[in-house]
PDB file of N, CA and C in Angstrom:
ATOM      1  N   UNK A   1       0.842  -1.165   0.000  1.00  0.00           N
ATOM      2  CA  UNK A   1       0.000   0.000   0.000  1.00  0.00           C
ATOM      3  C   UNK A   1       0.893   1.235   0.000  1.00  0.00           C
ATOM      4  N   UNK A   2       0.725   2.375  -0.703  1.00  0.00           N
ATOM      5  CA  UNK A   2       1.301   3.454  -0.558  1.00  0.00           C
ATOM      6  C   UNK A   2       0.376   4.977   0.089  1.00  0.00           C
ATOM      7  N   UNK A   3       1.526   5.746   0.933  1.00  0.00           N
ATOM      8  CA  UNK A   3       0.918   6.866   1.383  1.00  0.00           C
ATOM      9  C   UNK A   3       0.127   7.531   0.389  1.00  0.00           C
ATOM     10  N   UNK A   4      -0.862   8.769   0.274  1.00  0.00           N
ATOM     11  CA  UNK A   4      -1.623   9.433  -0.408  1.00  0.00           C
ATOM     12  C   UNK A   4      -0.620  10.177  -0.400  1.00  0.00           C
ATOM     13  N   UNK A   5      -0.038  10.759   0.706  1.00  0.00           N
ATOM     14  CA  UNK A   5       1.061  12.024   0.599  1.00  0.00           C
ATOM     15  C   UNK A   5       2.000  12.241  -0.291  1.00  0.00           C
ATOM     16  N   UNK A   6       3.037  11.507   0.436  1.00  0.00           N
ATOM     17  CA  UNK A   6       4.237  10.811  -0.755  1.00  0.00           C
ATOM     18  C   UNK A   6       4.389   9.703  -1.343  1.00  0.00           C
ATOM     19  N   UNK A   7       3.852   9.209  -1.341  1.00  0.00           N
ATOM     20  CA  UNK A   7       3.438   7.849  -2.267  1.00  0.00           C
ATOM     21  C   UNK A   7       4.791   6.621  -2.165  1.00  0.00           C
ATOM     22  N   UNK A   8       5.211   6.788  -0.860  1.00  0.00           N
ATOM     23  CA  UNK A   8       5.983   5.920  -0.582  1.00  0.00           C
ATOM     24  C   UNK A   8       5.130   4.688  -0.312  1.00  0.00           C
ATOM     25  N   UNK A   9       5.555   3.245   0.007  1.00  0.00           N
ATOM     26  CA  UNK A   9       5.328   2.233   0.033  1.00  0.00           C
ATOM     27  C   UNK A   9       5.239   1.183   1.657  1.00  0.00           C
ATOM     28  N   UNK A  10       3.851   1.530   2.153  1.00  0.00           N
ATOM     29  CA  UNK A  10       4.001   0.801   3.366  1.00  0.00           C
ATOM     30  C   UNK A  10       4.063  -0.620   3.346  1.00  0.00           C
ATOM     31  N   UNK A  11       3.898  -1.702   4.533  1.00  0.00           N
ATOM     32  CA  UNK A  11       3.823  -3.019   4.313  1.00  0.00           C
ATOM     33  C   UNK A  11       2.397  -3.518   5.545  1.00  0.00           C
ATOM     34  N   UNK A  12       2.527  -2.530   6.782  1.00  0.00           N
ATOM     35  CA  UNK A  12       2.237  -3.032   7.659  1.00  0.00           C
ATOM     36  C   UNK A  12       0.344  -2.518   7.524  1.00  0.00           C
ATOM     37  N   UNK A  13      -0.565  -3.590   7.359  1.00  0.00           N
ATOM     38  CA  UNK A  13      -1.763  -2.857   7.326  1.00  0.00           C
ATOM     39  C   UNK A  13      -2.469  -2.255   8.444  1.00  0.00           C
ATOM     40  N   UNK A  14      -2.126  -2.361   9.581  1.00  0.00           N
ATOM     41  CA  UNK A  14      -2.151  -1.648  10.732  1.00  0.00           C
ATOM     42  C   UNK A  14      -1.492  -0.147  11.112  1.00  0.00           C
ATOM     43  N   UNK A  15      -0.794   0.028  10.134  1.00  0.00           N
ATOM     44  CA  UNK A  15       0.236   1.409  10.173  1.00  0.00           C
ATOM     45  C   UNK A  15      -0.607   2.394  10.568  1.00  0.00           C
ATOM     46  N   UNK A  16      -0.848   3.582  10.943  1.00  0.00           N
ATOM     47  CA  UNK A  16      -1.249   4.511  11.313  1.00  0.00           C
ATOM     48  C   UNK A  16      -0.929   6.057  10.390  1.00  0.00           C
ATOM     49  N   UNK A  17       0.317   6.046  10.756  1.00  0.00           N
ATOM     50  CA  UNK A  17       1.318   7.302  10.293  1.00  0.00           C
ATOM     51  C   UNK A  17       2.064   7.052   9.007  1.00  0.00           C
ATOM     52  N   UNK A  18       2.253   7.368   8.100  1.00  0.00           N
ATOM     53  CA  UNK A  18       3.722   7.385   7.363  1.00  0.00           C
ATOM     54  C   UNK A  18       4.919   7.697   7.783  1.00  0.00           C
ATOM     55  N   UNK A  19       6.179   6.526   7.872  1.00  0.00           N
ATOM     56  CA  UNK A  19       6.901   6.923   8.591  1.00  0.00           C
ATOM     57  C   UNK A  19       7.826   7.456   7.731  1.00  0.00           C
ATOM     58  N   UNK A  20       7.442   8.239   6.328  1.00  0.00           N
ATOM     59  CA  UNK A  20       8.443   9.277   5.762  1.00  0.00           C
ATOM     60  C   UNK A  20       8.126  10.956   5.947  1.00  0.00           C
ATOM     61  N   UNK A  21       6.790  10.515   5.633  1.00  0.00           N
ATOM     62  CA  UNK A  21       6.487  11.970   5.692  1.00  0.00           C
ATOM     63  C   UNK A  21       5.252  12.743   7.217  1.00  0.00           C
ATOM     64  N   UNK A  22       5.289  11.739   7.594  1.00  0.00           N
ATOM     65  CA  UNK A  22       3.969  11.538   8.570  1.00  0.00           C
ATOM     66  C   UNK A  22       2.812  12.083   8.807  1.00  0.00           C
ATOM     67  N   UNK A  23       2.002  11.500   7.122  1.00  0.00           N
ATOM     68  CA  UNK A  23       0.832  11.921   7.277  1.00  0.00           C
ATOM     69  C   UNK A  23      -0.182  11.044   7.621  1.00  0.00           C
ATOM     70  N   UNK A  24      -1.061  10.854   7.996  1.00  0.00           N
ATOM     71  CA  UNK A  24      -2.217   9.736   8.331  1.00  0.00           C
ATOM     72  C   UNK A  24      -2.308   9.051   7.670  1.00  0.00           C
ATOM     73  N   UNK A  25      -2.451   7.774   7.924  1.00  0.00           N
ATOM     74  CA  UNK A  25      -2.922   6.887   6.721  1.00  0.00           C
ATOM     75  C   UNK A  25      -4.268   6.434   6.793  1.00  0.00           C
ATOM     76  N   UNK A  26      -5.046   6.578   7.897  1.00  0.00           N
ATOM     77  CA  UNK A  26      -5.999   6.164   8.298  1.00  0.00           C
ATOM     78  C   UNK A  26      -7.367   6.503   6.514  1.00  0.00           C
ATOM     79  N   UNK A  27      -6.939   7.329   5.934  1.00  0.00           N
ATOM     80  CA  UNK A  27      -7.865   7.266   4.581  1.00  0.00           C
ATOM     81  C   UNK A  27      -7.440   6.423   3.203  1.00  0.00           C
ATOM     82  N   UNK A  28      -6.189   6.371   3.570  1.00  0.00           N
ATOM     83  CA  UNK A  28      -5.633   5.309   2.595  1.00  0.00           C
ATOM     84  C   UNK A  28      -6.454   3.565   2.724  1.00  0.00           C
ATOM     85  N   UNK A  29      -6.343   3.728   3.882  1.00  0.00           N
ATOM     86  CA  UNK A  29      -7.058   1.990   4.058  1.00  0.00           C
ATOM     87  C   UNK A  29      -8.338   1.727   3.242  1.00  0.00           C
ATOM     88  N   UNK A  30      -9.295   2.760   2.524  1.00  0.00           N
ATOM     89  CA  UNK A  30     -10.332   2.864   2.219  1.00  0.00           C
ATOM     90  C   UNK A  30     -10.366   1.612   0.884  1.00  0.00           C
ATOM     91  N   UNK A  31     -11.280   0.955   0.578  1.00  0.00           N
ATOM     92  CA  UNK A  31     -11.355  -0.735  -0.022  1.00  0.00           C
ATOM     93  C   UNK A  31     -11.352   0.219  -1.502  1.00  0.00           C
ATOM     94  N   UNK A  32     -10.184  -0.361  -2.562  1.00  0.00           N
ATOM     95  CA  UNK A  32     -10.341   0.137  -3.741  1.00  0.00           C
ATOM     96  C   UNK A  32     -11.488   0.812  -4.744  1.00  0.00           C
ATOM     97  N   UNK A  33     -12.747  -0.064  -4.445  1.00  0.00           N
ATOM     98  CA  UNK A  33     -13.900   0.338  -4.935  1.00  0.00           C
ATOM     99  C   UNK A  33     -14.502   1.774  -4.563  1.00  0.00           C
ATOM    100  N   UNK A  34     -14.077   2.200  -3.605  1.00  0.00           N
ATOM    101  CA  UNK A  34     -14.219   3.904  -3.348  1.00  0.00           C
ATOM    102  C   UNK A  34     -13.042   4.945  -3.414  1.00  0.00           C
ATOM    103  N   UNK A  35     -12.227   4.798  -4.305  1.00  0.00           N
ATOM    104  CA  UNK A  35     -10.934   5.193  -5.136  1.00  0.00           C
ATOM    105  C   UNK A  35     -11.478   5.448  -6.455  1.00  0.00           C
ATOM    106  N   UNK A  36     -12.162   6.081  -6.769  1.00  0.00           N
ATOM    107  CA  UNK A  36     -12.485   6.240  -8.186  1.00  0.00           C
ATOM    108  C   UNK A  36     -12.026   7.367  -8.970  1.00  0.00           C
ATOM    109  N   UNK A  37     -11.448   6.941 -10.137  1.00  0.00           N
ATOM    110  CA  UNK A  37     -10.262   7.073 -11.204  1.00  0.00           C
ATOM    111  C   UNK A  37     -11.120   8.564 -11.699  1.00  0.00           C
ATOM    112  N   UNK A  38     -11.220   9.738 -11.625  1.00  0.00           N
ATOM    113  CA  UNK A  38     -11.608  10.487 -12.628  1.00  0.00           C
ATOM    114  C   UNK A  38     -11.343  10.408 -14.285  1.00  0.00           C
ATOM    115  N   UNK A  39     -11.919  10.522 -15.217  1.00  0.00           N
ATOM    116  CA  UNK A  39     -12.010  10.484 -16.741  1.00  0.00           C
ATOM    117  C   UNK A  39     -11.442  11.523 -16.999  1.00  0.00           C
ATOM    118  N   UNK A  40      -9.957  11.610 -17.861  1.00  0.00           N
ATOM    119  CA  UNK A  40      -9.363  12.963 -18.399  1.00  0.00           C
ATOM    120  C   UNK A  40      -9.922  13.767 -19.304  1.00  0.00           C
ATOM    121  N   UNK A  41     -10.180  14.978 -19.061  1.00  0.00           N
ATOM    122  CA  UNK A  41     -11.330  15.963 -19.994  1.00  0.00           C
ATOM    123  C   UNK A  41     -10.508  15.983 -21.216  1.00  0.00           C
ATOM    124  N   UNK A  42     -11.265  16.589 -22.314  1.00  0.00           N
ATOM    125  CA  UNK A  42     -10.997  16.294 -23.566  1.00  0.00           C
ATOM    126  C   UNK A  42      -9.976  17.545 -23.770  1.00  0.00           C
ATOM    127  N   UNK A  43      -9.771  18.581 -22.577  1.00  0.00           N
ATOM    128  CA  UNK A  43      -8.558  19.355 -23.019  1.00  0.00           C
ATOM    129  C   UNK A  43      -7.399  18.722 -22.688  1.00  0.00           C
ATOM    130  N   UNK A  44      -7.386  18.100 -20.948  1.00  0.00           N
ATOM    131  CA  UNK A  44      -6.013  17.519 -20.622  1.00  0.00           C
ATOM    132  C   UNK A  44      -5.508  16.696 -21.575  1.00  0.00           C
ATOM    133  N   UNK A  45      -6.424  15.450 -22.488  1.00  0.00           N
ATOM    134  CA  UNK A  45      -5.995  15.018 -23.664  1.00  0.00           C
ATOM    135  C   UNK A  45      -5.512  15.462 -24.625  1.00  0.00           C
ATOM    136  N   UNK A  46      -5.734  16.763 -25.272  1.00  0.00           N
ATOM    137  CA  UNK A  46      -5.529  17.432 -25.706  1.00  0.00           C
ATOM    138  C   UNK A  46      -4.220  17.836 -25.522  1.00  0.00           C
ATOM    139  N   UNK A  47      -3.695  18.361 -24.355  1.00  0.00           N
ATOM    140  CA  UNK A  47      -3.103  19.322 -24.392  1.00  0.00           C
ATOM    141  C   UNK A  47      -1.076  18.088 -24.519  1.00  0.00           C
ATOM    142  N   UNK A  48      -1.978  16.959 -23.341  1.00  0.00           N
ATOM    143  CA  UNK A  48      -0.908  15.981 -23.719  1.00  0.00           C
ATOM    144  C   UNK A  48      -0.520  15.162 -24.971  1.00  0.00           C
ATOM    145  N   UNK A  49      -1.816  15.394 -26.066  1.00  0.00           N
ATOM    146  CA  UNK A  49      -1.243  14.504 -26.989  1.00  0.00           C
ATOM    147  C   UNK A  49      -0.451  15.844 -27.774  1.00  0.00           C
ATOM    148  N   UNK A  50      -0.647  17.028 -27.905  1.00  0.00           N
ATOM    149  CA  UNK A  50       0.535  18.135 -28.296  1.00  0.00           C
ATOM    150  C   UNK A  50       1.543  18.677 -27.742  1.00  0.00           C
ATOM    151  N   UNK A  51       2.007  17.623 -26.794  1.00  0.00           N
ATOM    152  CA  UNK A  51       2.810  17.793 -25.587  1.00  0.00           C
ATOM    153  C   UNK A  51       2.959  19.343 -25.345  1.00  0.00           C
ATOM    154  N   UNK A  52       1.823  19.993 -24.135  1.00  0.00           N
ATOM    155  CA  UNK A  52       2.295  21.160 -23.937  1.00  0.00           C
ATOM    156  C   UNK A  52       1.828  21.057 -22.274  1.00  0.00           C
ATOM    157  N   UNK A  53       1.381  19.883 -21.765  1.00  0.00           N
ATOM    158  CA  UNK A  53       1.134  20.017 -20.504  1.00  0.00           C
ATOM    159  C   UNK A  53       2.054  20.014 -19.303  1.00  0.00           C
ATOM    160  N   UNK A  54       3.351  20.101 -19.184  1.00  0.00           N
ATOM    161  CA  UNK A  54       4.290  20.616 -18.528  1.00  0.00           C
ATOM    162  C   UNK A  54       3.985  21.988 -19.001  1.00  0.00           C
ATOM    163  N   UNK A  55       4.224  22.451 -20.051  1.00  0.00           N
ATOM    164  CA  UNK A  55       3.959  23.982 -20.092  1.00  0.00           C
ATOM    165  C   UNK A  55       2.923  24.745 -19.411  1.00  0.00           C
ATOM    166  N   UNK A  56       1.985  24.186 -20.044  1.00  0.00           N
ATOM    167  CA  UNK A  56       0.658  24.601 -19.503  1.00  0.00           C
ATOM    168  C   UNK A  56       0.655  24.102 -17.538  1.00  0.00           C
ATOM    169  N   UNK A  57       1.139  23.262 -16.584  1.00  0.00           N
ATOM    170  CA  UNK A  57       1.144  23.498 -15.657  1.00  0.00           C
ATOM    171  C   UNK A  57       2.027  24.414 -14.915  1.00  0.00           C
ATOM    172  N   UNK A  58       2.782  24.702 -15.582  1.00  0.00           N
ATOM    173  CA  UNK A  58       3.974  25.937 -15.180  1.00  0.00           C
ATOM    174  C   UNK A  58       3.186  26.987 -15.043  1.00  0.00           C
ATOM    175  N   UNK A  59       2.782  27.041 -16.020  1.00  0.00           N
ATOM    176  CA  UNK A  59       2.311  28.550 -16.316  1.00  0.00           C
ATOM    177  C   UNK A  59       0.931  28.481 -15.198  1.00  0.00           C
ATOM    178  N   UNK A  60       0.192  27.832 -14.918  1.00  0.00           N
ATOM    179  CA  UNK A  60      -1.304  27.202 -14.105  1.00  0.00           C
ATOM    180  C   UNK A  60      -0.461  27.695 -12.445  1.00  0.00           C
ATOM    181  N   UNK A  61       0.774  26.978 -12.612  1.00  0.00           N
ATOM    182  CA  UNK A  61       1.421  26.991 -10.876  1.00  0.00           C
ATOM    183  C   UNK A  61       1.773  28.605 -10.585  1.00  0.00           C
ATOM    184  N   UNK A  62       2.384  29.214 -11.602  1.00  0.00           N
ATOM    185  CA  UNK A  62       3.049  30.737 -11.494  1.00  0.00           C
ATOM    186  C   UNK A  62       1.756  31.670 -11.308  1.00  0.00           C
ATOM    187  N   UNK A  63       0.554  31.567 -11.925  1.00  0.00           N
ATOM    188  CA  UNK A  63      -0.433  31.968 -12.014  1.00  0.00           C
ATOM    189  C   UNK A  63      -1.187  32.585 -10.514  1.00  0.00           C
ATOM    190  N   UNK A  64      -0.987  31.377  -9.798  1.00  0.00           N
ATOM    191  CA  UNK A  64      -1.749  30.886  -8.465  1.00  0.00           C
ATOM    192  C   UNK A  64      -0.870  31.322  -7.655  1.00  0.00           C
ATOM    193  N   UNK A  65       0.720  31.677  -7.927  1.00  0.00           N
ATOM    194  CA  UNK A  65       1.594  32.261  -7.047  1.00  0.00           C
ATOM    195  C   UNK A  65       1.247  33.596  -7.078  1.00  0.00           C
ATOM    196  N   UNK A  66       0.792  34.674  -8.116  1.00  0.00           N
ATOM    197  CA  UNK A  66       0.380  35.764  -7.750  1.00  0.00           C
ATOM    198  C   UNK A  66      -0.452  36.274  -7.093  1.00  0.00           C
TER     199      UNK A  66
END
């Protein structure tokens, strides 16, 4: 199983904490079937099959810094 946080790799299913970054795990335990995958909108497709979505999140992150 891996943290939500950092997506490191636990073993113990009793774990509590992450012991890298120590965030809860207590929502991670949740049974796969309520993990549901969102469908990529027809721009993010877009924007990755013209490879500009590194660009386009740069520019999305700098944006939100002002």
């Amino acid at each position: 199983m891996n943290c939500p946080n950092c997506n490191k790799e636990y073993f113990d299913r009793n774990q509590k904490v992450c012991e890298y970054c120590g965030s809860d795990l207590i929502i991670a335990s949740k049974p796969v079937s309520e993990n549901k995958i969102q469908p990529k909108s027809k721009f993010d497709s877009f924007i990755e099959d013209i490879g500009l979505k590194n660009l386009y999140n740069k520019i999305k992150k700098n944006l939100r810094e002002l």
